[in-house]
Protein backbone atom coordinates (compact mmCIF):
# COMPACT_ATOMS: atom_id res chain seq x y z
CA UNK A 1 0.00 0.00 0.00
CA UNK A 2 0.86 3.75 -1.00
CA UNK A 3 2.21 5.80 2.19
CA UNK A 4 3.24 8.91 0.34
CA UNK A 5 0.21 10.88 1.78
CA UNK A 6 0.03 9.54 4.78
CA UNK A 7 1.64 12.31 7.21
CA UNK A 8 1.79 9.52 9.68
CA UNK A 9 4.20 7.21 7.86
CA UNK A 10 7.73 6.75 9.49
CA UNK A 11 6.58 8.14 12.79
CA UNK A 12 6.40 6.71 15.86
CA UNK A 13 3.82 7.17 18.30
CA UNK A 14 6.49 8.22 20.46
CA UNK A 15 8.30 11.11 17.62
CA UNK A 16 4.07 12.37 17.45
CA UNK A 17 3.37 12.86 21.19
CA UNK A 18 6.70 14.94 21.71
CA UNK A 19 6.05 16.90 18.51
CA UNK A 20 3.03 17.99 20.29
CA UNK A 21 4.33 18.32 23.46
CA UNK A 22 6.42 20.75 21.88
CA UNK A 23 4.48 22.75 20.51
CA UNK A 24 1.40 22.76 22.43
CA UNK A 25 2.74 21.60 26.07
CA UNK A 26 1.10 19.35 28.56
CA UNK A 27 -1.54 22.05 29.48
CA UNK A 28 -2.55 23.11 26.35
CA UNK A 29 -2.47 19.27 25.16
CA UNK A 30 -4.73 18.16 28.66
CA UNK A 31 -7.09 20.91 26.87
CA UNK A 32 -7.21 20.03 23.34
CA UNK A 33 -7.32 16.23 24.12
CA UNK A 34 -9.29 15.51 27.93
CA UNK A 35 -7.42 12.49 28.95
CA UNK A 36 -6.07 11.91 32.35
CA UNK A 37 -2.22 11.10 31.16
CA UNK A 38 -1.90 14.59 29.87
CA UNK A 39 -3.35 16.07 32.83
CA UNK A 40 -2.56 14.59 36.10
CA UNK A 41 1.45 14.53 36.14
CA UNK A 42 1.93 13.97 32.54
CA UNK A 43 4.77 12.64 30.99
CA UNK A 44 6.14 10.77 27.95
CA UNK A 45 6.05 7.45 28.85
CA UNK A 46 2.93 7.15 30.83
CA UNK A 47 1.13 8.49 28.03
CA UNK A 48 2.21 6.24 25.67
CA UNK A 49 1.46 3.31 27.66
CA UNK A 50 -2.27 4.43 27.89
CA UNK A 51 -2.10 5.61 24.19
CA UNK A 52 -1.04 2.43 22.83
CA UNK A 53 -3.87 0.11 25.12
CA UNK A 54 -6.69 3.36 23.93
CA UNK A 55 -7.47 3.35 20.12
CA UNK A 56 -10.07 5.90 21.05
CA UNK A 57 -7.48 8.00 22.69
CA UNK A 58 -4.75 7.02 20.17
CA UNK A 59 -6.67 8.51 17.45
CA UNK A 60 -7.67 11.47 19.00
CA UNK A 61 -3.84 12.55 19.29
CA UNK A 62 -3.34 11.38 15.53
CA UNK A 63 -5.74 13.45 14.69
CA UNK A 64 -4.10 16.50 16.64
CA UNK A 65 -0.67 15.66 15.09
CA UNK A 66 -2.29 15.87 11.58
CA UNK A 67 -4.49 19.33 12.33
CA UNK A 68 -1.01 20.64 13.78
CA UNK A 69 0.63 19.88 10.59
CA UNK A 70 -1.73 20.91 7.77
């Protein structure tokens, strides 16, 4: 399958989530996206672990990533 428009392609869950906690920061990201990781003591690898058991969740920050992007 064709990947060349998928934004997505190559990156990790791990290289998305620290994209946006660059730009956005935990805050702003506990705003955007209301999920406990990001707002009670947030941090990298706690939200992945929830992330990557959520699909819900998972998509939700996809989703972010993409709208940051565009």
């Amino acid at each position: 399958m064709e990947q060349a428009n998928n934004p997505l392609h190559g990156k990790t869950l791990e290289m998305v989530l620290n994209e946006l906690v660059a730009n956005y920061g935990w805050p702003e990201l506990g705003y955007r996206i209301r999920i406990n990781c990001f707002l009670d003591d947030p941090s990298i690898k706690s939200s992945l672990k929830f992330l990557r058991k959520t699909p819900w969740a998972r998509k939700k920050v996809e989703d972010l990533y993409l709208e940051m992007k565009s």
